[in-house]
N, C-alpha and C. Protein backbone atom coordinates (compact mmCIF):
# COMPACT_ATOMS: atom_id res chain seq x y z
N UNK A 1 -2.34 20.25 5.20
CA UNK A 1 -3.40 19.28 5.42
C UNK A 1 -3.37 18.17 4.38
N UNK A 2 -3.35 18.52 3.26
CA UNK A 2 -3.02 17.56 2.46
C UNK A 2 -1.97 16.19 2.68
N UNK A 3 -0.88 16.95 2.94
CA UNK A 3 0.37 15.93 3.16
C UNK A 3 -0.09 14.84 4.58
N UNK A 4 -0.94 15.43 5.73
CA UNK A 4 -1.23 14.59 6.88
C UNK A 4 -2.69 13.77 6.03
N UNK A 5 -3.90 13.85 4.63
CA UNK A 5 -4.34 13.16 4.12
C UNK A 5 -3.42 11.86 3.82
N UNK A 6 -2.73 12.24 2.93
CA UNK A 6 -1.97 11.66 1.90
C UNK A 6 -1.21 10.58 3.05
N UNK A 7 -0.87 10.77 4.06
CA UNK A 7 0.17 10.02 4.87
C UNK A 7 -0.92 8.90 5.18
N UNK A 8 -2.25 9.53 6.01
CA UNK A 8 -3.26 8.86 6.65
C UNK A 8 -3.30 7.68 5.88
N UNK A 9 -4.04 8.39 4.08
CA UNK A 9 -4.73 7.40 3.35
C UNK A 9 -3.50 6.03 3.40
N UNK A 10 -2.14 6.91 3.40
CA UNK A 10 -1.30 5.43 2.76
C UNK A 10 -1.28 4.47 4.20
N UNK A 11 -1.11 4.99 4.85
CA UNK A 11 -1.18 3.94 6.51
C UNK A 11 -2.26 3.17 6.39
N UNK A 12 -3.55 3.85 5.89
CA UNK A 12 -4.82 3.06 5.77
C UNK A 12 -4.48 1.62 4.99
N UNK A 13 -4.13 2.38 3.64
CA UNK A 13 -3.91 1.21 2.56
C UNK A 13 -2.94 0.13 3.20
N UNK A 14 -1.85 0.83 3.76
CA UNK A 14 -1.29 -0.54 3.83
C UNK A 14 -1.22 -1.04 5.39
N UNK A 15 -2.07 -0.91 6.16
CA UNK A 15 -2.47 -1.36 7.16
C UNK A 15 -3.73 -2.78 6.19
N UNK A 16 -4.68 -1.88 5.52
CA UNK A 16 -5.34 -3.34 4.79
C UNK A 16 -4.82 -4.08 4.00
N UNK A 17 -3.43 -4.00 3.37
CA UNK A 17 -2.57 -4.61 2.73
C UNK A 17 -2.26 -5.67 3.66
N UNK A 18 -1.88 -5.40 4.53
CA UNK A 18 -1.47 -6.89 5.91
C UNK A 18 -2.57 -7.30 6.78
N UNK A 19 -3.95 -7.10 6.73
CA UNK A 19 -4.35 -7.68 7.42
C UNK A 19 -5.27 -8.94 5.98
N UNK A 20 -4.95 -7.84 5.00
CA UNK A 20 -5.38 -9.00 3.42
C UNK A 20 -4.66 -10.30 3.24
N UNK A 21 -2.83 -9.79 3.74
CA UNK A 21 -2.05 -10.49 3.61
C UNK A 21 -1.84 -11.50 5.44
N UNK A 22 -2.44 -11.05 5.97
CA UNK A 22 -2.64 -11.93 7.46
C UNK A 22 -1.17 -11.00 8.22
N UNK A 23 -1.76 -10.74 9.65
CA UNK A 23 -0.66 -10.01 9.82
C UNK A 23 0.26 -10.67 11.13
N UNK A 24 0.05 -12.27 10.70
CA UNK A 24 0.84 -12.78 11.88
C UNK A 24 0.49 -12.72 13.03
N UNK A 25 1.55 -13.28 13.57
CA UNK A 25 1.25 -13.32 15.59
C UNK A 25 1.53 -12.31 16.15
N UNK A 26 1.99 -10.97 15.48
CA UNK A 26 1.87 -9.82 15.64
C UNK A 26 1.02 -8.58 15.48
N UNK A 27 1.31 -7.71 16.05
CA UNK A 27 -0.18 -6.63 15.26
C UNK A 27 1.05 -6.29 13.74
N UNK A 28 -0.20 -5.27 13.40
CA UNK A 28 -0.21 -4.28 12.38
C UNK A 28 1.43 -3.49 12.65
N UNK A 29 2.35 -4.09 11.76
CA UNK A 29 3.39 -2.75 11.58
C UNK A 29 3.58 -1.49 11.15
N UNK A 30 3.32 -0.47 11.92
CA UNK A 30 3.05 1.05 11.67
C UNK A 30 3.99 1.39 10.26
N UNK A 31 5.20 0.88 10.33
CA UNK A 31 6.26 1.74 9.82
C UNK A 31 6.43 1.36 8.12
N UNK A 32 5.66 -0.29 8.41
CA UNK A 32 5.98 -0.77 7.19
C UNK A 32 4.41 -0.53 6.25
N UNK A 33 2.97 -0.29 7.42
CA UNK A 33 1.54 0.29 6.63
C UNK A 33 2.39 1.41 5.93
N UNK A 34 2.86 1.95 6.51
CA UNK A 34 2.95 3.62 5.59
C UNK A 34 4.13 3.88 4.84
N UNK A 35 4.83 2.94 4.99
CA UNK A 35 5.67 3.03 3.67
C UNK A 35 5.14 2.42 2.18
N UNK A 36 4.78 1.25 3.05
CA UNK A 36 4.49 0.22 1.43
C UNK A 36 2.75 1.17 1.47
N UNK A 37 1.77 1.40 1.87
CA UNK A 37 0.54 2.07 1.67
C UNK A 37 1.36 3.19 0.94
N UNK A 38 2.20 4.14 1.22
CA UNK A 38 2.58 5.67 0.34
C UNK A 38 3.13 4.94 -1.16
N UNK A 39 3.95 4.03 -1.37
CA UNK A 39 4.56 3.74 -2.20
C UNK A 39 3.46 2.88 -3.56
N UNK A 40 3.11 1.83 -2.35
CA UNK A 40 2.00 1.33 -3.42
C UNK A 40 0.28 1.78 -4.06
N UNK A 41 0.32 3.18 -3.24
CA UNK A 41 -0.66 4.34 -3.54
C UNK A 41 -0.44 4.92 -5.30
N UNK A 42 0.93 4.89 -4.64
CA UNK A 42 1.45 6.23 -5.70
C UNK A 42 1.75 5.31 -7.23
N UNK A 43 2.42 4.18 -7.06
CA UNK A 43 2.54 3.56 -8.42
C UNK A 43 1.51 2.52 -8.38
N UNK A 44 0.97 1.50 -7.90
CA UNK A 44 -0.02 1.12 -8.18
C UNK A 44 -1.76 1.45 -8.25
N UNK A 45 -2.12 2.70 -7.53
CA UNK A 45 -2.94 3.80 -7.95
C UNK A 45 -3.01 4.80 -9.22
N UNK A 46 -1.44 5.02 -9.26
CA UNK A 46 -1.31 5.95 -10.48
C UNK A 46 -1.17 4.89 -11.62
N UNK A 47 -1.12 3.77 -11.74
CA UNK A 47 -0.87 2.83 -12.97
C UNK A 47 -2.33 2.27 -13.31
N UNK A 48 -3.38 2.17 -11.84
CA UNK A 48 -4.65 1.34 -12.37
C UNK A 48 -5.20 2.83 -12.47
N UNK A 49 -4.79 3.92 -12.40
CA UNK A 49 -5.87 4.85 -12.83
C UNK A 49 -5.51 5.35 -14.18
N UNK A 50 -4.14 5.13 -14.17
CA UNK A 50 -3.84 5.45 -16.11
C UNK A 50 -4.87 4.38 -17.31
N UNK A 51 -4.11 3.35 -16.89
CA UNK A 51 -4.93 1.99 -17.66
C UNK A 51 -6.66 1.92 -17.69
N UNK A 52 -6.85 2.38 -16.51
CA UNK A 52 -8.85 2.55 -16.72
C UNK A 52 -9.09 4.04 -17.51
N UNK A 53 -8.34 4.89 -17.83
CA UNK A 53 -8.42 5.96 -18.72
C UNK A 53 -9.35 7.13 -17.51
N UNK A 54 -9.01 7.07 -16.04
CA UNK A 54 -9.61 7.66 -15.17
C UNK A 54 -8.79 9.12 -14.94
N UNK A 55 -7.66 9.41 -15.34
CA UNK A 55 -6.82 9.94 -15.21
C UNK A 55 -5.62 10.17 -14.06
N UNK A 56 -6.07 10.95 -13.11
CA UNK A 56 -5.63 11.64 -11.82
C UNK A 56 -6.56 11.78 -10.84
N UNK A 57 -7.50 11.41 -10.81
CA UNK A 57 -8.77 12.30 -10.54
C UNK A 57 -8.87 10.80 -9.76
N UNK A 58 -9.68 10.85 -8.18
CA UNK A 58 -10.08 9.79 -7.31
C UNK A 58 -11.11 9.08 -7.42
N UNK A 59 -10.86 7.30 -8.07
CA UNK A 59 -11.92 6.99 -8.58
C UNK A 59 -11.61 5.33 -7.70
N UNK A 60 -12.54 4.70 -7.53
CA UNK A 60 -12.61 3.41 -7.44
C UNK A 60 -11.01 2.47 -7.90
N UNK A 61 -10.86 2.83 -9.18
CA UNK A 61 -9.74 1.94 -9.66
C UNK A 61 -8.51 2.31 -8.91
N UNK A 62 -8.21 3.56 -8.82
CA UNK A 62 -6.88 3.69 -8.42
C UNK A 62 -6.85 3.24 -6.61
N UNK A 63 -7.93 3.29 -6.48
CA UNK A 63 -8.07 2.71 -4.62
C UNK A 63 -7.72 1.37 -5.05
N UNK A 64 -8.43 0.46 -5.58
CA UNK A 64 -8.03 -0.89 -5.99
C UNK A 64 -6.35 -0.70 -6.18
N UNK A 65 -6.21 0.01 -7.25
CA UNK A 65 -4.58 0.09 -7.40
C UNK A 65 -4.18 0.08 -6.45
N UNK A 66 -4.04 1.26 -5.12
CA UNK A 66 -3.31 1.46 -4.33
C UNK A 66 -3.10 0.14 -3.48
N UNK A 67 -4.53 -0.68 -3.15
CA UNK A 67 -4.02 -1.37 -2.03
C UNK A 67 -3.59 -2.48 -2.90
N UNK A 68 -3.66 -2.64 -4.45
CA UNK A 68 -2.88 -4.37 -4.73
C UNK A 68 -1.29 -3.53 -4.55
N UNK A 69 -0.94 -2.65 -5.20
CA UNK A 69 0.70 -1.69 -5.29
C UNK A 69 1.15 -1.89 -3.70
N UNK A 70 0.30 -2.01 -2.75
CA UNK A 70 0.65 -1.81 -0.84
C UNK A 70 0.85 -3.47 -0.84
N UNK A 71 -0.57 -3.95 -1.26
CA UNK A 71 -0.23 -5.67 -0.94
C UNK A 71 1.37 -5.88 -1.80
N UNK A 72 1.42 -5.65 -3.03
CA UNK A 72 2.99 -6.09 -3.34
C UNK A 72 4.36 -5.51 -3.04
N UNK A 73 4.13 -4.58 -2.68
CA UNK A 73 5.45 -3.62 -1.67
C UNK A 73 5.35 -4.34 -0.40
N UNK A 74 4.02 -5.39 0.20
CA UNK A 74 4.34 -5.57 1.86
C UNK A 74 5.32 -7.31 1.36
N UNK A 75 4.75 -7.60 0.41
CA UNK A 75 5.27 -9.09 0.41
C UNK A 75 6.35 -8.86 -0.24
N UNK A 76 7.26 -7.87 -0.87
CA UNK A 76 8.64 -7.67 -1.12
C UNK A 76 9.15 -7.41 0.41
N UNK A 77 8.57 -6.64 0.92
CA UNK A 77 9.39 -6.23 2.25
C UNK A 77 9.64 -7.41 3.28
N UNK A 78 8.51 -8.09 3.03
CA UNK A 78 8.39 -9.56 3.98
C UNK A 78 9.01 -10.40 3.58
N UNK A 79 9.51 -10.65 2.17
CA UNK A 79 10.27 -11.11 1.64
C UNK A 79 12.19 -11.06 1.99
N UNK A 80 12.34 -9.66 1.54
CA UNK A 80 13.57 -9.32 2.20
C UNK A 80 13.61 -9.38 3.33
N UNK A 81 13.22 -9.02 4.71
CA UNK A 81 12.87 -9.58 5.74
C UNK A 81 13.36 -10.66 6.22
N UNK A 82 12.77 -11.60 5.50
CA UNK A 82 13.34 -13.01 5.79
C UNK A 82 14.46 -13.81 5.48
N UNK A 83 14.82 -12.98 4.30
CA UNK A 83 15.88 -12.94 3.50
C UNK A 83 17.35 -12.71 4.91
N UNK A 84 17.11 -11.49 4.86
CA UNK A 84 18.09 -11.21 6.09
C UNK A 84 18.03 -11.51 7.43
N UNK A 85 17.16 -12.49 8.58
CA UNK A 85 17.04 -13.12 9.55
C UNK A 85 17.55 -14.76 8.96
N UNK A 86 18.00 -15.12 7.90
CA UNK A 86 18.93 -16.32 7.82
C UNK A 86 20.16 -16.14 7.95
């Protein structure tokens, strides 16, 4: 149960990561919410919850963390992206 949390929350995050970041003339990309949401959970959650001295433990900051860590994993990916359609 945990691991189907943990997947959810990151799809969440980075589903609001692109609609923060505008998600185009397209919908919501499933594949890329839950990669960049798992990725930018885990280091930008675990970095704003070190720095606020919150620890591990689920607090306000590391949610903030997670979705700026999702917003900057979606605009690297969107980045490369575009990179390779030239």
């Amino acid at each position: 149960m945990l691991i189907i949390g943990l997947i959810l929350f990151g799809m969440l995050v980075g589903a609001a990561a692109q609609l923060i970041l505008g998600k185009g003339s397209r919908g919501i990309d499933w594949s890329m919410a839950i990669v960049a949401g798992l990725v930018g959970s885990f280091v930008g959650g675990l970095l704003a919850s070190l720095i606020a001295g919150d620890g591990l433990e689920l607090r306000p900051s590391g949610i903030i963390g997670s979705i700026v860590g999702a917003i900057i994993v979606t605009l690297v990916w969107r980045a490369i992206g575009s990179r390779s359609k030239r």
